[in-house]
Protein backbone atom coordinates (compact mmCIF):
# COMPACT_ATOMS: atom_id res chain seq x y z
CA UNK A 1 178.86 75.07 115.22
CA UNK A 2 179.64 74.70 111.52
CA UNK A 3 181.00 78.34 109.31
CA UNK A 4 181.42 80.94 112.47
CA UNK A 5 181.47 83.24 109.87
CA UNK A 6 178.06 82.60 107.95
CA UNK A 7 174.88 84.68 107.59
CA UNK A 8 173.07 84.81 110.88
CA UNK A 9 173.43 83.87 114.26
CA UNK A 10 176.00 82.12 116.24
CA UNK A 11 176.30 80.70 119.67
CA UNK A 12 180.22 80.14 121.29
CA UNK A 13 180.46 79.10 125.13
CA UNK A 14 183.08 80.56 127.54
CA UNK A 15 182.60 80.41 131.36
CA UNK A 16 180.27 77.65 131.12
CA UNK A 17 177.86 80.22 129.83
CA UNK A 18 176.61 80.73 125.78
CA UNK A 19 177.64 84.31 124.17
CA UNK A 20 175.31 84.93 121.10
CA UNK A 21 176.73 86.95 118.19
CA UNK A 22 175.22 87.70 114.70
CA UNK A 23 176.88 87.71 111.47
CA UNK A 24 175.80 90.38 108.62
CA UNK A 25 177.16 91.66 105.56
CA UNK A 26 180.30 90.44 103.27
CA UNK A 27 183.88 91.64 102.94
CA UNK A 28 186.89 92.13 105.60
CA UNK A 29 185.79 90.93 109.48
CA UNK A 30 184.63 93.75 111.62
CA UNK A 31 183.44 92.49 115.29
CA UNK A 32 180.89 95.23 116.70
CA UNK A 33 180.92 95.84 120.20
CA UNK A 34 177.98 97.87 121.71
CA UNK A 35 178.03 100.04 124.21
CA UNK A 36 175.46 100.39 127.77
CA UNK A 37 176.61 98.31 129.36
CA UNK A 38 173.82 96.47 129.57
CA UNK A 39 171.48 97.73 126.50
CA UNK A 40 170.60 95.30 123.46
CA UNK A 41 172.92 95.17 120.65
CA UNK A 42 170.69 96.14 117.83
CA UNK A 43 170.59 99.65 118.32
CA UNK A 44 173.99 99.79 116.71
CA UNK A 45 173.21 98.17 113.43
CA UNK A 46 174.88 99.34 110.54
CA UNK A 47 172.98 98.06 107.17
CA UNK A 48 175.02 100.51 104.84
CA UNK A 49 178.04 99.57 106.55
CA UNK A 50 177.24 95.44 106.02
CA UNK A 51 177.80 96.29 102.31
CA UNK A 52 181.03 96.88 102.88
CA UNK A 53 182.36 94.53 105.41
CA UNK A 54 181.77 91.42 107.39
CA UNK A 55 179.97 92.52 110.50
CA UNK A 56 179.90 90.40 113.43
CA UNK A 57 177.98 91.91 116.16
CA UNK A 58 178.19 90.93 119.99
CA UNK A 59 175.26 90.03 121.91
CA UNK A 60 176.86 91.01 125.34
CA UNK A 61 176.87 88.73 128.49
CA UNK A 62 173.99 89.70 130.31
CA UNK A 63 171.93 90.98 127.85
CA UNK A 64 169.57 89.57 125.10
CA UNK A 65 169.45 85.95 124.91
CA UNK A 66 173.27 85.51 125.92
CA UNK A 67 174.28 83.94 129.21
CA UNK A 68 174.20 85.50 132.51
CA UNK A 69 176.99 85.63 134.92
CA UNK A 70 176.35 84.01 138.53
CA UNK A 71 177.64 86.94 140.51
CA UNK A 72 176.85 90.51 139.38
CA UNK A 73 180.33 91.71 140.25
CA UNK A 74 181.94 89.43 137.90
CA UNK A 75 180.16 92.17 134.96
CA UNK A 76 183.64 93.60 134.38
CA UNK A 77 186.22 94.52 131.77
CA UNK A 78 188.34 91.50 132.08
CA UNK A 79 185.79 89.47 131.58
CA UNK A 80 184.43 91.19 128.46
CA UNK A 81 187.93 91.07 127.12
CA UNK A 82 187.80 87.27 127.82
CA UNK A 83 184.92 86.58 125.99
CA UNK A 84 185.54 88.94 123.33
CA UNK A 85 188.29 87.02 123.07
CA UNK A 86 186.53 84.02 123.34
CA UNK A 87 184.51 85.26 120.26
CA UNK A 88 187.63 85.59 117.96
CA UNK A 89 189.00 83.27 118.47
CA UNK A 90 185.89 81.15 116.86
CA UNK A 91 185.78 83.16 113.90
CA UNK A 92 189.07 81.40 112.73
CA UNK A 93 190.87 84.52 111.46
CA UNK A 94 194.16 84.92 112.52
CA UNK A 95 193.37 89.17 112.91
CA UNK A 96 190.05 90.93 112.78
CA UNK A 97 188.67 94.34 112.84
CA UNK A 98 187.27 96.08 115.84
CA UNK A 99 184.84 98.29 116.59
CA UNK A 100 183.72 99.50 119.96
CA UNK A 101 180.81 101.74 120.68
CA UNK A 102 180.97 103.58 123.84
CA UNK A 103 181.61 101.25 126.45
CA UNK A 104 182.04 98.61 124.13
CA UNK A 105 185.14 101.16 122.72
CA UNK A 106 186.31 101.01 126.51
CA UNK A 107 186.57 96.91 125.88
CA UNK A 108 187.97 97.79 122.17
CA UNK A 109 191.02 99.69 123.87
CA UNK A 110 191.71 97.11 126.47
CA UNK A 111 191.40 94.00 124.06
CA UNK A 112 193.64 96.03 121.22
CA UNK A 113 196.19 96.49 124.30
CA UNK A 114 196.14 92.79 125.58
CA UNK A 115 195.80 91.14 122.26
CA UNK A 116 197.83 92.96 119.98
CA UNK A 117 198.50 90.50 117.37
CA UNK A 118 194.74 89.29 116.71
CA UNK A 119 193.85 93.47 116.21
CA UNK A 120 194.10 94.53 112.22
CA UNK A 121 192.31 97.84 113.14
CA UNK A 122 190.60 99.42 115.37
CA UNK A 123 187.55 101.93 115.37
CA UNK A 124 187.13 103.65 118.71
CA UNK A 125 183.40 105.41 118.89
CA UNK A 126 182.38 107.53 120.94
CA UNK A 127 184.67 106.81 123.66
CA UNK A 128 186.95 107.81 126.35
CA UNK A 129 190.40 106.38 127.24
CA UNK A 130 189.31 107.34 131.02
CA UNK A 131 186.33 107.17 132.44
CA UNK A 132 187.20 108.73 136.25
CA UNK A 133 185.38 111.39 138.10
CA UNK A 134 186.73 114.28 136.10
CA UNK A 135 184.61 112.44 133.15
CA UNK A 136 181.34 111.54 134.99
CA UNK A 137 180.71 115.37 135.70
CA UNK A 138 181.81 116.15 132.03
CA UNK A 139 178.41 113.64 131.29
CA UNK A 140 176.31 114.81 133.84
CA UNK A 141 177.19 118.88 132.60
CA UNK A 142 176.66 118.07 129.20
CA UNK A 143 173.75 116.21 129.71
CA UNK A 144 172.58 119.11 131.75
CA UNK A 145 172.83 121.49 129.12
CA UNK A 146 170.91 119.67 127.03
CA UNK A 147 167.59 121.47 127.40
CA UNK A 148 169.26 124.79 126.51
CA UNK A 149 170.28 123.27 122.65
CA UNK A 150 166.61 122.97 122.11
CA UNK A 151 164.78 125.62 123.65
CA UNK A 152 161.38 125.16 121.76
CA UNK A 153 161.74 121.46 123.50
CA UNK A 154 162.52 122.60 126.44
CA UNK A 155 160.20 120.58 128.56
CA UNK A 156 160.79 116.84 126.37
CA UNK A 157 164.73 117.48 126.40
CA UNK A 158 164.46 118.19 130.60
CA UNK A 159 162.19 115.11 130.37
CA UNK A 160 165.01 112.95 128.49
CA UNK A 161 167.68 114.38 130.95
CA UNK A 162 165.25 112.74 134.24
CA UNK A 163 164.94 109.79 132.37
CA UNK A 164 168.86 109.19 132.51
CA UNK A 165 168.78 109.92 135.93
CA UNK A 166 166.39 107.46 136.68
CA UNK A 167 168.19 104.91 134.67
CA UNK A 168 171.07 105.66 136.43
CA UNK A 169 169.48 104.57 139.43
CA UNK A 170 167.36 102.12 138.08
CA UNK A 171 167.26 98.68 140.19
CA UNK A 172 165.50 96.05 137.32
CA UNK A 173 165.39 95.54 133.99
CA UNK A 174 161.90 97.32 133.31
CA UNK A 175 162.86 100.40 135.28
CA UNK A 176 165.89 100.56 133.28
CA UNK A 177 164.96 99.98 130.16
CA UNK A 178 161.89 103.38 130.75
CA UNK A 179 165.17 105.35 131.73
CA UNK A 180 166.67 104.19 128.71
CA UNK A 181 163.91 104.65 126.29
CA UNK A 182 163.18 108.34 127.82
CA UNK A 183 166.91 109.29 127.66
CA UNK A 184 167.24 108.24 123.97
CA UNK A 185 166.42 112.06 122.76
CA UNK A 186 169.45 113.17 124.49
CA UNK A 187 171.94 110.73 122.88
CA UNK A 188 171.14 112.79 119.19
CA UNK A 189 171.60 115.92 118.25
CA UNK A 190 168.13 116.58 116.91
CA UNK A 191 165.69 113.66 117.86
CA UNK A 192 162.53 115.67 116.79
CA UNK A 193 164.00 116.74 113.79
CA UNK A 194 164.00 112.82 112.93
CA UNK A 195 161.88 111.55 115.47
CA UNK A 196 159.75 109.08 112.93
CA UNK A 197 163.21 107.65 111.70
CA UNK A 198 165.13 107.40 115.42
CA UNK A 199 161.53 106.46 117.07
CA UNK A 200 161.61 102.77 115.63
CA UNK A 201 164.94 102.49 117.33
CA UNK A 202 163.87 104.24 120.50
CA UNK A 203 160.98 102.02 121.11
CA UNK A 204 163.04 98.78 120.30
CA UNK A 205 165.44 99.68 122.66
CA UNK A 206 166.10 97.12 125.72
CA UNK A 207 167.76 97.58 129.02
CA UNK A 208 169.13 94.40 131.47
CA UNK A 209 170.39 96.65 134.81
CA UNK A 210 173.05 93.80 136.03
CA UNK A 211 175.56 94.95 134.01
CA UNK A 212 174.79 98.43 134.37
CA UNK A 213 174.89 98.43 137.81
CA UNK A 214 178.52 96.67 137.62
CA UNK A 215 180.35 99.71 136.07
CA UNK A 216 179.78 101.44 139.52
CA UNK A 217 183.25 99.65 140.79
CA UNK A 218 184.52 99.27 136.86
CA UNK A 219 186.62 102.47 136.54
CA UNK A 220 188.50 102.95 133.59
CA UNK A 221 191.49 104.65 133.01
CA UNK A 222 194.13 103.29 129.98
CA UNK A 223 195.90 106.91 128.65
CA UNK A 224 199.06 106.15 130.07
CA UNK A 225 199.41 102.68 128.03
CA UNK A 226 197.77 104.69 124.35
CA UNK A 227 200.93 104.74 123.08
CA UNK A 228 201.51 101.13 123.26
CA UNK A 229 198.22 100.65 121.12
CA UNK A 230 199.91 99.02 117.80
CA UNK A 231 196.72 98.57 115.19
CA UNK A 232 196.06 101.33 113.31
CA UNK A 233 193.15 103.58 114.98
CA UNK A 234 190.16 105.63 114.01
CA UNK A 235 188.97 107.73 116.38
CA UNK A 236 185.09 108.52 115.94
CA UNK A 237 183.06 110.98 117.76
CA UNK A 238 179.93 113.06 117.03
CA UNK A 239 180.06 117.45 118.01
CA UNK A 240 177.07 117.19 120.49
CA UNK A 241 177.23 113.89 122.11
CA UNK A 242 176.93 114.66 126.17
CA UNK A 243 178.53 111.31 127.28
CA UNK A 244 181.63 110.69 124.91
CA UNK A 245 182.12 113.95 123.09
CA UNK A 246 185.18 115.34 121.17
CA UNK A 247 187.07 115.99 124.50
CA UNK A 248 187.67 112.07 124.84
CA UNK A 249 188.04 111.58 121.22
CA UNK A 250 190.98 114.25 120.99
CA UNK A 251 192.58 112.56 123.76
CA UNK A 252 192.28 109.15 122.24
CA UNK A 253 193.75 110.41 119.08
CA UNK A 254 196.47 112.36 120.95
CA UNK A 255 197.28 109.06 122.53
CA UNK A 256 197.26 106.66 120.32
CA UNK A 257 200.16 107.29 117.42
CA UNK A 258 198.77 105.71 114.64
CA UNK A 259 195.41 107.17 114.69
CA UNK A 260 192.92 109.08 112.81
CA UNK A 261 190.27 111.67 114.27
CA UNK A 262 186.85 112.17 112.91
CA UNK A 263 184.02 114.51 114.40
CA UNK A 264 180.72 114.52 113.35
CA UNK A 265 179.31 117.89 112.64
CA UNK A 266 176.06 117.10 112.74
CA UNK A 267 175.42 113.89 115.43
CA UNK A 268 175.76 113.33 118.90
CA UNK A 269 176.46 110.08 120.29
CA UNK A 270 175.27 107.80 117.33
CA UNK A 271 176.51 108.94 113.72
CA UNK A 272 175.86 105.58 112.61
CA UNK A 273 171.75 106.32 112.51
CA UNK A 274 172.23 110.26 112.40
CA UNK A 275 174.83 110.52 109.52
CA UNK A 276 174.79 106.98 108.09
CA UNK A 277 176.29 108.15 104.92
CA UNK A 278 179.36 110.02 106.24
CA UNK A 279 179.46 107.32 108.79
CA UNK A 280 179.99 104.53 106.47
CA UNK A 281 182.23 106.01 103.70
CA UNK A 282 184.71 106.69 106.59
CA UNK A 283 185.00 102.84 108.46
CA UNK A 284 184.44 101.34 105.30
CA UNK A 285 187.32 103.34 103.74
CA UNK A 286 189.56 103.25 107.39
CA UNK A 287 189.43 99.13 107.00
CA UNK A 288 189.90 98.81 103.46
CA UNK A 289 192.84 101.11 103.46
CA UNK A 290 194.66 99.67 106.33
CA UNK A 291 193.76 95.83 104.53
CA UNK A 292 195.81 97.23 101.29
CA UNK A 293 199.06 98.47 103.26
């Protein structure tokens, strides 16, 4: 496959099936895991961030032009973690950097617990250490009360909050991907106050419902092994996000004892495209603080 570790993008196989990942930026390795499961990786894009570090971004299993799994079922966490896996192992570092955004965090946790020694750092984002029933109603209030934070949008933010529903009940990839697309408002903390700017990414947003449907029967739930996390941790979450808001975060950080905590003021569940700036200065100075210790 020549350089794993040049410009552009990169095919490895595990499973007898090819995961795609893309290579962007220069400086210390950072693998990107997005979140969904299920949605296309490019949502979480970080150009600012690629002028800081290495960036390799996962193309997940199931989604994009990566490989599909035979059975549906087999769409779980040990099987991310294998491929992830899989992934750093071609990169030919001997320790990498690791983001995870949402669900990807979920695979961030359980790879930084099972593969200790290939971990430099890890950046958890907007994430949960559990993800039981006490935390789906936690989403489905907060998502509810959506509609109240924007009262002169009353109708588009109750529209957003249906979408989700639908997607969460959505049985192909174009149903999905509608939910997906409607719910996007909700995941900020003021689309319309930046609707041109988040629009672009709204309406290049894909959804592939195989591995959405899978995390039905993938339940979650690391917070009695936090402590044994040994890379040092930044814990990122945004003040209004309704799926992984500060609640998890503070309990990640509480876990977890060589961690940092940062909340976002102003962003729900993606900082990265709602406070790039403030977004950037802190991974990029997380990574190249923990590479000078």
């Amino acid at each position: 496959m020549g350089d794993a570790l040049a410009q552009g993008t990169h095919t490895t196989t595990v499973y007898g099936i090819h995961q795609r990942f893309h290579v962007a930026g220069r400086g210390p390795v950072c693998v990107v895991h997005p979140g969904g499961p299920g949605v296309h990786w490019d949502y979480l894009r970080m150009p600012e961030l690629e002028q800081h570090l290495r960036l390799v971004y996962i193309e997940p299993i199931g989604t994009g032009r990566s490989g599909r799994l035979a059975d549906p079922r087999d769409y779980r966490f040990s099987t991310y973690v294998s491929v992830l896996d899989a992934v750093v192992s071609t990169l030919g570092r001997d320790q990498v950097f690791l983001l995870g955004h949402g669900h990807g965090g979920l695979i961030a946790q359980r790879y930084g617990l099972d593969h200790p020694d290939r971990v430099a750092g890890l950046v958890l984002y907007a994430t949960s250490p559990v993800t039981d029933e006490q935390f789906q109603q936690s989403l489905l209030a907060g998502l509810a009360a959506f509609p109240t934070r924007h009262p002169r949008r009353r109708e588009q933010a109750a529209a957003a909050v249906r979408a989700f529903e639908q997607a969460l009940t959505a049985t192909d990839d174009q149903s999905f991907t509608r939910g997906v697309r409607g719910a996007w408002p909700a995941a900020v903390a003021d689309y319309w106050a930046h609707e041109q700017r988040f629009a672009r990414v709204r309406t290049r947003t894909r959804g592939w419902v195989a591995p959405w449907r899978a995390r039905r029967s993938a339940r979650f739930d690391v917070r009695s092994e936090l402590g044994r996390i040994q890379a040092p941790t930044l814990v990122l979450a945004g003040a209004h996000d309704p799926f992984f808001g500060p609640r998890w975060a503070t309990m990640l950080h509480e876990g977890v004892r060589d961690s940092g905590l940062l909340v976002f003021t102003d962003s729900g569940n993606l900082p990265h495209l709602e406070q790039p700036a403030a977004f950037t200065g802190a991974v990029a100075d997380f990574v190249h603080l923990v590479g000078a210790q």
